[in-house]
N, C-alpha and C. Protein backbone atom coordinates (compact mmCIF):
# COMPACT_ATOMS: atom_id res chain seq x y z
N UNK A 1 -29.64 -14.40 -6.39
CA UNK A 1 -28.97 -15.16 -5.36
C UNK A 1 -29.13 -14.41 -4.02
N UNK A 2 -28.91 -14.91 -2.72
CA UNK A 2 -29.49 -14.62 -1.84
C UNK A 2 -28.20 -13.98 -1.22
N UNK A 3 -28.43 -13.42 0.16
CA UNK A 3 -26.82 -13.00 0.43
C UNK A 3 -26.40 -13.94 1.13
N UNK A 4 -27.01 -14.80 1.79
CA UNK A 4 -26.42 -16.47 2.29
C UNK A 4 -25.82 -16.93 0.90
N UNK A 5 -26.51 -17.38 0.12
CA UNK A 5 -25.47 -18.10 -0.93
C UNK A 5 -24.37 -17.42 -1.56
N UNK A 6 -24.46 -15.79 -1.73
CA UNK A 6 -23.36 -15.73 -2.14
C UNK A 6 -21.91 -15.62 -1.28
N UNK A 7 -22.39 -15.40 0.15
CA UNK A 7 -21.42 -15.96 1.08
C UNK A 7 -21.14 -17.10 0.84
N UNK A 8 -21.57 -17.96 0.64
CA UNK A 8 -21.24 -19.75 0.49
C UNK A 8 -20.46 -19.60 -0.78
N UNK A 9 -21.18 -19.05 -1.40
CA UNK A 9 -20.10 -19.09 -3.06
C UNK A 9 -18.78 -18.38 -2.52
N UNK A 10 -18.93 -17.42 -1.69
CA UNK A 10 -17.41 -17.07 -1.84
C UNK A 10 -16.36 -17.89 -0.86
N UNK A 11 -17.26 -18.51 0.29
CA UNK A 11 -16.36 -19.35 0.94
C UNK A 11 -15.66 -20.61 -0.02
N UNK A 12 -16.51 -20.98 -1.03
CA UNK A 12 -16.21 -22.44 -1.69
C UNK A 12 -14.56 -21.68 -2.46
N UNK A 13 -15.33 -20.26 -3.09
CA UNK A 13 -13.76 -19.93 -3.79
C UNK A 13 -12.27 -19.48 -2.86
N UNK A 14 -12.78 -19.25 -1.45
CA UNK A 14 -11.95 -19.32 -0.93
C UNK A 14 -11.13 -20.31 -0.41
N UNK A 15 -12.00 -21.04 -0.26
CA UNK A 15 -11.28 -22.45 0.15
C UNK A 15 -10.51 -23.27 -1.31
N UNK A 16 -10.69 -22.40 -2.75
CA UNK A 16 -9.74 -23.12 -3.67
C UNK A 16 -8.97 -22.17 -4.16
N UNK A 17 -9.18 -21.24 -2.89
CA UNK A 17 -7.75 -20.12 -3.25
C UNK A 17 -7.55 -19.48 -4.26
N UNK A 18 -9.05 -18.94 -4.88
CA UNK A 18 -9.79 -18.33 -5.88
C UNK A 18 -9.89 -17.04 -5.08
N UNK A 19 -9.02 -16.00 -4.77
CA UNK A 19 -9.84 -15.32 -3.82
C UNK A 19 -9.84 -13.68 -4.71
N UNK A 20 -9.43 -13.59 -5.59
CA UNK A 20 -10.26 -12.85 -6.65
C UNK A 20 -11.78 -12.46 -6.79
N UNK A 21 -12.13 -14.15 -6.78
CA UNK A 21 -12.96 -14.43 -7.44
C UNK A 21 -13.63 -14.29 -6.15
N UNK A 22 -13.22 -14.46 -5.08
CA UNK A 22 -14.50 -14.96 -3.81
C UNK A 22 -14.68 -13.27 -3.17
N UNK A 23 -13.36 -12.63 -3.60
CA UNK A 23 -13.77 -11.01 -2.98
C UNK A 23 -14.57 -10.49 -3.89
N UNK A 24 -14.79 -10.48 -5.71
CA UNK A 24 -15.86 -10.02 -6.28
C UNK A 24 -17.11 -10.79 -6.57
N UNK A 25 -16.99 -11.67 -5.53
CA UNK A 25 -18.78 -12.46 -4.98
C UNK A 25 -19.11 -11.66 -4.16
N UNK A 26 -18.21 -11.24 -2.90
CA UNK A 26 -18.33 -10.61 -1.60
C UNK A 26 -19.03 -9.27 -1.95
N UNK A 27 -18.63 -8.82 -2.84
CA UNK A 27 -18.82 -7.65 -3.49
C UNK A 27 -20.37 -7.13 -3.92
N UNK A 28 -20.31 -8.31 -4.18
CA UNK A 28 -22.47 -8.55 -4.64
C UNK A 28 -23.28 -8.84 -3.51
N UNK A 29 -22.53 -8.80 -2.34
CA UNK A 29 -23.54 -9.40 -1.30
C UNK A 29 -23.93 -7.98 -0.68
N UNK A 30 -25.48 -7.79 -0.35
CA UNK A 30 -26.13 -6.90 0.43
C UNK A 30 -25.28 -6.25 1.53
N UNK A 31 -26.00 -4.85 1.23
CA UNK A 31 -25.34 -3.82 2.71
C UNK A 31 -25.56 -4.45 3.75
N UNK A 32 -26.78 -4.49 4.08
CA UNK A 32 -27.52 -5.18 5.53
C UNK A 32 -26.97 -6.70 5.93
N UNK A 33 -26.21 -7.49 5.06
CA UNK A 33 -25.87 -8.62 5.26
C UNK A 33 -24.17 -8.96 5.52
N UNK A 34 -23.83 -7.47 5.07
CA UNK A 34 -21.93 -7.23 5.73
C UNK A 34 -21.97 -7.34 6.95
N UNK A 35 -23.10 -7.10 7.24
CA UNK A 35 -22.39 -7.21 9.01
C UNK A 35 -22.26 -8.19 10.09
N UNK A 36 -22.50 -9.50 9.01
CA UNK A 36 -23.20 -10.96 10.19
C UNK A 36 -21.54 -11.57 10.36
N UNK A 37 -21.38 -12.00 10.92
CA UNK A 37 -19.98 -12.73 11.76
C UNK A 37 -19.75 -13.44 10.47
N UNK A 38 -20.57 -14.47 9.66
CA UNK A 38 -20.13 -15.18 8.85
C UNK A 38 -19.55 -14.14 7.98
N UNK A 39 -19.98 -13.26 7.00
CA UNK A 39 -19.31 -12.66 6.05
C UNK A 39 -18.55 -11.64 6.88
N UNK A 40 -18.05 -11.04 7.77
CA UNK A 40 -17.26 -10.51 8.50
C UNK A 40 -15.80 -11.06 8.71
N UNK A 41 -16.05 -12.89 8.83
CA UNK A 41 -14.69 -14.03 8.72
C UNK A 41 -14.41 -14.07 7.84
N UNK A 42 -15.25 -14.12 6.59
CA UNK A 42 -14.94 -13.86 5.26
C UNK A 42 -13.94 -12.97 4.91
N UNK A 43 -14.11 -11.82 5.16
CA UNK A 43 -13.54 -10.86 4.95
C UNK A 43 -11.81 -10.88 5.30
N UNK A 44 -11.98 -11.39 6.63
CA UNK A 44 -10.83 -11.49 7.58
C UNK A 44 -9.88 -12.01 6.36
N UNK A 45 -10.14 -13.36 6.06
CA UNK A 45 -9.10 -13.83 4.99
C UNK A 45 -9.07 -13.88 4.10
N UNK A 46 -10.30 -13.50 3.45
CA UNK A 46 -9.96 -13.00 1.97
C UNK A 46 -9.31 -11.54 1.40
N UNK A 47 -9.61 -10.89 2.18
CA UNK A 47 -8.81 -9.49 2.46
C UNK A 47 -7.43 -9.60 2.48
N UNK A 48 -7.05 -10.33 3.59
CA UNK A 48 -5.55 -10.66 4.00
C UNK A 48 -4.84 -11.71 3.22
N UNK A 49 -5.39 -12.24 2.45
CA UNK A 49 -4.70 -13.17 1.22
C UNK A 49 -4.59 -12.18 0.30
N UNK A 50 -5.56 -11.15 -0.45
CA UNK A 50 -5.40 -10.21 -1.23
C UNK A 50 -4.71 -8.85 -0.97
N UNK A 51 -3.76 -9.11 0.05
CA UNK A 51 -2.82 -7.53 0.70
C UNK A 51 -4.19 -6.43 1.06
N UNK A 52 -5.32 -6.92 1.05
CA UNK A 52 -6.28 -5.72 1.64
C UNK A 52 -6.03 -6.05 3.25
N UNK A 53 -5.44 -4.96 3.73
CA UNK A 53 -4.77 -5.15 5.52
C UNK A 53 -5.92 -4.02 5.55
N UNK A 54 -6.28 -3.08 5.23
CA UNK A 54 -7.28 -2.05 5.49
C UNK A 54 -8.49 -2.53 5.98
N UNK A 55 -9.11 -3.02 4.98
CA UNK A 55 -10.18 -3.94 5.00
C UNK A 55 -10.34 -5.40 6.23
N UNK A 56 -9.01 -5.73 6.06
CA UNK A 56 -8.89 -6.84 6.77
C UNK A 56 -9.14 -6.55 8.68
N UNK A 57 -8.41 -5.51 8.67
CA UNK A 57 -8.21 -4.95 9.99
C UNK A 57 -9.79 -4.30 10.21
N UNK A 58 -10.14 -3.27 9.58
CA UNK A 58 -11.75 -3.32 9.84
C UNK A 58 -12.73 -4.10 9.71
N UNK A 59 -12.85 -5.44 9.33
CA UNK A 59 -13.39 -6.67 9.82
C UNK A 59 -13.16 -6.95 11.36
N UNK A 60 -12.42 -7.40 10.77
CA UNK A 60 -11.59 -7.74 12.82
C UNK A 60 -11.96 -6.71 13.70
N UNK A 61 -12.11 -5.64 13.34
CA UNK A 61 -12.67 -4.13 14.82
C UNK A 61 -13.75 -4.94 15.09
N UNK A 62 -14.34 -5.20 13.94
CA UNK A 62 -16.26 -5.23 14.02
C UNK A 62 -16.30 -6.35 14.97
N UNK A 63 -15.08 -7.76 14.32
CA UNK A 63 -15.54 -9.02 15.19
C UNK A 63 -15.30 -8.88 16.45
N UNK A 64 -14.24 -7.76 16.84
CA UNK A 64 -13.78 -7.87 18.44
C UNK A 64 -14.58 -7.46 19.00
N UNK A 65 -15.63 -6.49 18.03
CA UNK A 65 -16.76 -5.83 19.39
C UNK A 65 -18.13 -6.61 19.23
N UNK A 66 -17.97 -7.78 18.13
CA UNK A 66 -19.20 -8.49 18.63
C UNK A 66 -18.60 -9.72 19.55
N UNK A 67 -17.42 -9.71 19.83
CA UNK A 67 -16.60 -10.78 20.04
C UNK A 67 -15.59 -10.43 20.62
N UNK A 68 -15.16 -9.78 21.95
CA UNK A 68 -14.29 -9.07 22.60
C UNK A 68 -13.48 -10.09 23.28
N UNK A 69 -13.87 -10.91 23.55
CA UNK A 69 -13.45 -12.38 24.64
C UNK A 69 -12.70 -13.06 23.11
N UNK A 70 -12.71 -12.90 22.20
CA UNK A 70 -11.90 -14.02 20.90
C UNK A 70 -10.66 -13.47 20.66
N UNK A 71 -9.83 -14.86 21.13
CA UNK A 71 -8.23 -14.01 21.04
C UNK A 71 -7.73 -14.53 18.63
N UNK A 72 -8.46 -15.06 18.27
CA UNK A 72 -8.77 -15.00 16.62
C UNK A 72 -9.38 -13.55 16.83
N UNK A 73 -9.79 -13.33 17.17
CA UNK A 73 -10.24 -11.42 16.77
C UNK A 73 -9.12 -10.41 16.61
N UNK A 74 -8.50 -10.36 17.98
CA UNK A 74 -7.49 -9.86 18.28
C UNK A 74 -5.97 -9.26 17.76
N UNK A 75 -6.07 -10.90 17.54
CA UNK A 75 -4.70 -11.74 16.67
C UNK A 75 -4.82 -10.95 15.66
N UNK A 76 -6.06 -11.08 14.57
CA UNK A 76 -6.16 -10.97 13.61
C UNK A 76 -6.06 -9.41 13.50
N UNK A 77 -7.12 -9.04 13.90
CA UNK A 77 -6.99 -7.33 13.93
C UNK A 77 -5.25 -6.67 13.81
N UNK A 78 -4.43 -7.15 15.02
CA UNK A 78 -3.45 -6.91 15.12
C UNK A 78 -2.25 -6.74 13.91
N UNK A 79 -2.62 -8.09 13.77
CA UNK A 79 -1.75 -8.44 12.10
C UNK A 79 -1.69 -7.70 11.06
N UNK A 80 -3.53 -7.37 11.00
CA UNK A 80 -4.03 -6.68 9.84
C UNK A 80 -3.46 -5.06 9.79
N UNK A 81 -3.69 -4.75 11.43
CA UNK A 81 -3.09 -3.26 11.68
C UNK A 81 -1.79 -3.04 11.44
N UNK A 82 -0.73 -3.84 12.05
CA UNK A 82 0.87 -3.85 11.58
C UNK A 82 0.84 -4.11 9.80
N UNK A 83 0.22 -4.49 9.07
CA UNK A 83 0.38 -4.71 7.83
C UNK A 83 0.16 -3.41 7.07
N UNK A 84 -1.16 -2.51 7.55
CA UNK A 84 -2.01 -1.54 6.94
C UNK A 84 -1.07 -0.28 7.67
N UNK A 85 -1.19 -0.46 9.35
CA UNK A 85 -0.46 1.08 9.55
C UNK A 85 0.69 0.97 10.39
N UNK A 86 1.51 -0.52 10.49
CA UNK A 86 2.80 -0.36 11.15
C UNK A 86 2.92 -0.92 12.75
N UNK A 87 3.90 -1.09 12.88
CA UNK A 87 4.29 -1.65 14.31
C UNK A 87 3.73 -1.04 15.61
N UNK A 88 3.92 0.51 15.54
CA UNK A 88 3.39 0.93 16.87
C UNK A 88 1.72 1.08 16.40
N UNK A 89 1.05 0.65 15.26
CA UNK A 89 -0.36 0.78 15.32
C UNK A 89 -0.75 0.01 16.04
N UNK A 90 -0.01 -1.74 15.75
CA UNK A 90 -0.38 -2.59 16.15
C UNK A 90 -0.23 -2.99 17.74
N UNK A 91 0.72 -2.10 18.36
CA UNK A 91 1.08 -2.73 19.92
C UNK A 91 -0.02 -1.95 20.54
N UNK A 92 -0.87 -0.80 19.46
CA UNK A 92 -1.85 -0.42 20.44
C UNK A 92 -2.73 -1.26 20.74
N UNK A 93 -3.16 -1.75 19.42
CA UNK A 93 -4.38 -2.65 19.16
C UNK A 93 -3.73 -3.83 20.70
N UNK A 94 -2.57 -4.15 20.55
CA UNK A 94 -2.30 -5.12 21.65
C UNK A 94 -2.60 -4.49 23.02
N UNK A 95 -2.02 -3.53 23.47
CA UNK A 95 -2.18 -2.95 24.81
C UNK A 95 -4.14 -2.72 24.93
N UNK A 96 -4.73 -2.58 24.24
CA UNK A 96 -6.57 -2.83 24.18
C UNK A 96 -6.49 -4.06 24.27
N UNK A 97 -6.10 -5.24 23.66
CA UNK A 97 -6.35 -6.69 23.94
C UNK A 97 -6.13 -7.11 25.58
N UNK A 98 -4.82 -6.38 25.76
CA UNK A 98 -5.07 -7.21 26.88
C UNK A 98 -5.42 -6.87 28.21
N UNK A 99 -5.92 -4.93 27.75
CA UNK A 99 -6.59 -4.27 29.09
C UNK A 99 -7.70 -5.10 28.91
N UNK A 100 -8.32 -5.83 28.27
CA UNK A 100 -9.99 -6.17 27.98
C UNK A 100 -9.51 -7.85 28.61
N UNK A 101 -8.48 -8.25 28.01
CA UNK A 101 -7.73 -9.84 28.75
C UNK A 101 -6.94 -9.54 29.30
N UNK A 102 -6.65 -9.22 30.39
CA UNK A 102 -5.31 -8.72 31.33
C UNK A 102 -5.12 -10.67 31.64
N UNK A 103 -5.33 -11.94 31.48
CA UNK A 103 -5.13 -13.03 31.60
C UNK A 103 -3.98 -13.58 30.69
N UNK A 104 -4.54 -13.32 29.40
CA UNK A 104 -3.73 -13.70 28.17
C UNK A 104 -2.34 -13.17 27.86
N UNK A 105 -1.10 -14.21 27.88
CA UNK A 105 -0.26 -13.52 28.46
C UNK A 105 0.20 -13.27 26.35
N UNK A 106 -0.38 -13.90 25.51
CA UNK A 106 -0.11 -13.47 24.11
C UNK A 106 -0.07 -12.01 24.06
N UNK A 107 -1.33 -11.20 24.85
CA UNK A 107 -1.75 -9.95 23.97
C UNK A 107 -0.34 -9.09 24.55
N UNK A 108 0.24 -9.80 25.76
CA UNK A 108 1.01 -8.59 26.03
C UNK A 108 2.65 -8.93 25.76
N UNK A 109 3.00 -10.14 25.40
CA UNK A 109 3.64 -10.54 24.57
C UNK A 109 4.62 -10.05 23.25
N UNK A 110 2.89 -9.89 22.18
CA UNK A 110 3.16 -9.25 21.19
C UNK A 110 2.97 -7.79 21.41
N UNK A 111 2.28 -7.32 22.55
CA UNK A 111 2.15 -5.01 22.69
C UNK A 111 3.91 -5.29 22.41
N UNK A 112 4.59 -6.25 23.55
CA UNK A 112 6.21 -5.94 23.48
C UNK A 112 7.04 -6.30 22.03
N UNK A 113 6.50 -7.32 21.44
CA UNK A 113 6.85 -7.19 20.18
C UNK A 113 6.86 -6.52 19.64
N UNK A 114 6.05 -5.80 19.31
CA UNK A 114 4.82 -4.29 18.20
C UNK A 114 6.43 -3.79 19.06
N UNK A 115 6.31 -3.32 20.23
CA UNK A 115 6.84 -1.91 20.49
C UNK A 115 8.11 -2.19 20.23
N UNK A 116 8.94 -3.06 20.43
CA UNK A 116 10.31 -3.00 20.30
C UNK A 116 10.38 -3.02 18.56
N UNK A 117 9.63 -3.96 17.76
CA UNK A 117 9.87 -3.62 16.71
C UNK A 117 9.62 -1.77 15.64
N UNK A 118 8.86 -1.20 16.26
CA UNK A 118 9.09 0.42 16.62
C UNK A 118 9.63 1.30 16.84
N UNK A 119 10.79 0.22 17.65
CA UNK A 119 12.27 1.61 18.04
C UNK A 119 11.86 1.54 20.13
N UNK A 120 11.06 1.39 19.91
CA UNK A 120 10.56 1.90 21.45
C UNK A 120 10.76 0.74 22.58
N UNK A 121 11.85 0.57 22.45
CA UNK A 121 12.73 -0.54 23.00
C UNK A 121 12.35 -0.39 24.52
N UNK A 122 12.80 -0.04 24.80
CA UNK A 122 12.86 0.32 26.84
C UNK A 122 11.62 -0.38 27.42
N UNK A 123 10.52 0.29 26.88
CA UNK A 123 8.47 -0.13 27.22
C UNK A 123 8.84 -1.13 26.50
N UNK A 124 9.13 -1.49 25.78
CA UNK A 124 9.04 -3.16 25.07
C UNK A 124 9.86 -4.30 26.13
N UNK A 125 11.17 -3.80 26.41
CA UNK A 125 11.39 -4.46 27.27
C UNK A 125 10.96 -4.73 28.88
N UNK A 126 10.49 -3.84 29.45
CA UNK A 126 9.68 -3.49 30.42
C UNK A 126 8.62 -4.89 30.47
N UNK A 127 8.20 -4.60 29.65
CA UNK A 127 6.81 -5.57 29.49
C UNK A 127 7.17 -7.00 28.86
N UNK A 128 8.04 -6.83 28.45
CA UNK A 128 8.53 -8.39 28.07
C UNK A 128 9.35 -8.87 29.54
N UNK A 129 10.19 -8.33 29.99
CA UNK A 129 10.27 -8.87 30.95
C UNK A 129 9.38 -9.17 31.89
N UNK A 130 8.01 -8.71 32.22
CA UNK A 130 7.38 -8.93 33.16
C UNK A 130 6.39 -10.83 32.63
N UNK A 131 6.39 -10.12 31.06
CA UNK A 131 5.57 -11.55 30.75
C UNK A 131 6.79 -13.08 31.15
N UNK A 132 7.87 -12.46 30.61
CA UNK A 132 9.00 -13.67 30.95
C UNK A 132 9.19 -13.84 32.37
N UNK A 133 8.91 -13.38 33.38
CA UNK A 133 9.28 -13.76 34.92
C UNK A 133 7.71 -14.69 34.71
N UNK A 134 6.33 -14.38 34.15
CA UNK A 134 5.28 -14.78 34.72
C UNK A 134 5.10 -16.20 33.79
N UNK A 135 6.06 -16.23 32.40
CA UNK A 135 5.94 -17.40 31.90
C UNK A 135 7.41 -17.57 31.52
N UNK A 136 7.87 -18.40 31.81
CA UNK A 136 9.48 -18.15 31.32
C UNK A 136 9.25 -19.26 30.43
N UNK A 137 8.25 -20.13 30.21
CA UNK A 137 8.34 -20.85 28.71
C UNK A 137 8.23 -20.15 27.09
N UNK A 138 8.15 -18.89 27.30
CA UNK A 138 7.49 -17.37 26.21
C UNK A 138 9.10 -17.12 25.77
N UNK A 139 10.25 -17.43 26.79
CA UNK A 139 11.64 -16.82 26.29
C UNK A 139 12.24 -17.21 25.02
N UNK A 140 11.81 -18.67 24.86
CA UNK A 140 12.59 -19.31 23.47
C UNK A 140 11.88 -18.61 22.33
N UNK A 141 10.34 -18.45 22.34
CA UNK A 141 9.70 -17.57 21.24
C UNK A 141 10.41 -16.35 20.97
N UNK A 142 10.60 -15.88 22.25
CA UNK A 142 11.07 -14.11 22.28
C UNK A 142 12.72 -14.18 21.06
N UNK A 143 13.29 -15.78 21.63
CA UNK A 143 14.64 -15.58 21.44
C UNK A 143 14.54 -15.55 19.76
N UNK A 144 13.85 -16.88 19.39
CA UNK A 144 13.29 -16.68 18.06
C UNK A 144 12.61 -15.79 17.28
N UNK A 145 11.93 -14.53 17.53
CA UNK A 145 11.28 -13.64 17.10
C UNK A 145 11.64 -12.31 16.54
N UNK A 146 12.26 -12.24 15.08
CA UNK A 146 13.04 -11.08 15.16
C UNK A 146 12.40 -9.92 15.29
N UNK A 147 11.40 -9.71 16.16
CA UNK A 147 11.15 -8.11 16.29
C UNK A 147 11.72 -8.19 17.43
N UNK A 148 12.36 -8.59 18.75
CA UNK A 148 13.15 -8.28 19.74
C UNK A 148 14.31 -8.95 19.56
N UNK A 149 14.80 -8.30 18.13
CA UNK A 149 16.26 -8.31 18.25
C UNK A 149 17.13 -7.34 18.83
N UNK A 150 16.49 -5.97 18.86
CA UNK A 150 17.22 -5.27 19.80
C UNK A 150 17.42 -5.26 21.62
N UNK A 151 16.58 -6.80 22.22
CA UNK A 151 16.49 -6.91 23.00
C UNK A 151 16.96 -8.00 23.15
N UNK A 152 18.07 -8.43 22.35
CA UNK A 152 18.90 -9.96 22.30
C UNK A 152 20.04 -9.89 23.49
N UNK A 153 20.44 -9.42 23.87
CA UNK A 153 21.15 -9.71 24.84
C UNK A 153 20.71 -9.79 26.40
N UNK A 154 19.13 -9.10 27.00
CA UNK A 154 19.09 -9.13 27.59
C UNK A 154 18.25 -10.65 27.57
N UNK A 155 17.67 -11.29 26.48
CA UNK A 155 17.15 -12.19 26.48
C UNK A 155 18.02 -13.38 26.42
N UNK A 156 19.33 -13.37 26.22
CA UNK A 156 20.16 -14.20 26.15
C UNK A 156 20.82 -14.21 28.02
N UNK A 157 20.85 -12.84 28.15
CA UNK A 157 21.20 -13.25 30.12
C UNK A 157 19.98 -14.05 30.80
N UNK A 158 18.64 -14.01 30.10
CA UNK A 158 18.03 -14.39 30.89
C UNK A 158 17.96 -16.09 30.70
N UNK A 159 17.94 -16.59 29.06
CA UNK A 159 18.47 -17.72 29.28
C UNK A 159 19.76 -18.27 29.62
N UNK A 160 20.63 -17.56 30.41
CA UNK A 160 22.31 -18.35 31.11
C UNK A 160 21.01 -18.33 32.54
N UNK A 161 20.78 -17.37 32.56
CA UNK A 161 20.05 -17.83 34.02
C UNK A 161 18.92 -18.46 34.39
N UNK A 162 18.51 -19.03 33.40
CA UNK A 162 17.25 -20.21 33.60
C UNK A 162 17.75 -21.76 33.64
């Protein structure tokens, strides 16, 4: 089998949520052929359906640097990093997202998520407030989001005053 088809074989088992079965297809596929974007996405969620956050998160490095502009890179990486090495791993991975997108007001969003859920409240709020003056539609998420629960009251003055 070729390493195209057995990518295809493992996408078909992924898509029936076989993913056992579609990570020891993945498994048979060529060195030289891990590295193409298609089996790289692969990875992304078959990894992360199977608690591989290790794996999952080093997919996602690879796609962000063939793919630095993809906020699915990002996202994902991020996730994978808070899963594998924790909250403040992940607000780093965020604070790199959005020096590279200083536009996207997500990446800096969640750095303040990551960090407050960390303990490191103060820089979390810092930066959440700046995203909430620049989008104040982001506050109801924030209010909903329990990693800035230790930042519930200042998010609650800010909705009496909106």
């Amino acid at each position: 089998m070729t390493p195209a088809q057995r990518i295809d074989s493992a996408y078909r088992y992924r898509d029936e949520d076989r993913f056992a079965e579609a990570w020891a297809e993945m498994q048979a596929v060529s060195k030289c052929a891990r590295g193409t974007r298609d089996y790289l996405m692969l990875v992304t969620s078959v990894a992360a359906a199977l608690g591989k956050w290790h794996e999952a998160a080093e997919a996602n490095r690879q796609l962000v640097r063939m793919e630095p502009g993809c906020m699915l890179h990002w996202m994902s990486l991020g996730a994978a990093v808070r899963f594998s090495l924790g909250p403040l791993a992940a607000a780093d991975v965020y604070a790199e997202a959005a020096r590279h997108n200083p536009h996207v007001t997500t990446y800096r969003y969640h750095h303040a998520a990551s960090l407050c859920a960390s303990g490191r409240v103060s820089e979390a709020r810092c930066i959440l407030y700046h995203v909430l003056e620049q989008e104040p539609e982001w506050l109801q998420n924030a209010l909903d989001d329990g990693r800035f629960e230790a930042l519930t009251d200042m998010l609650l003055s800010m909705e009496e005053d909106a």
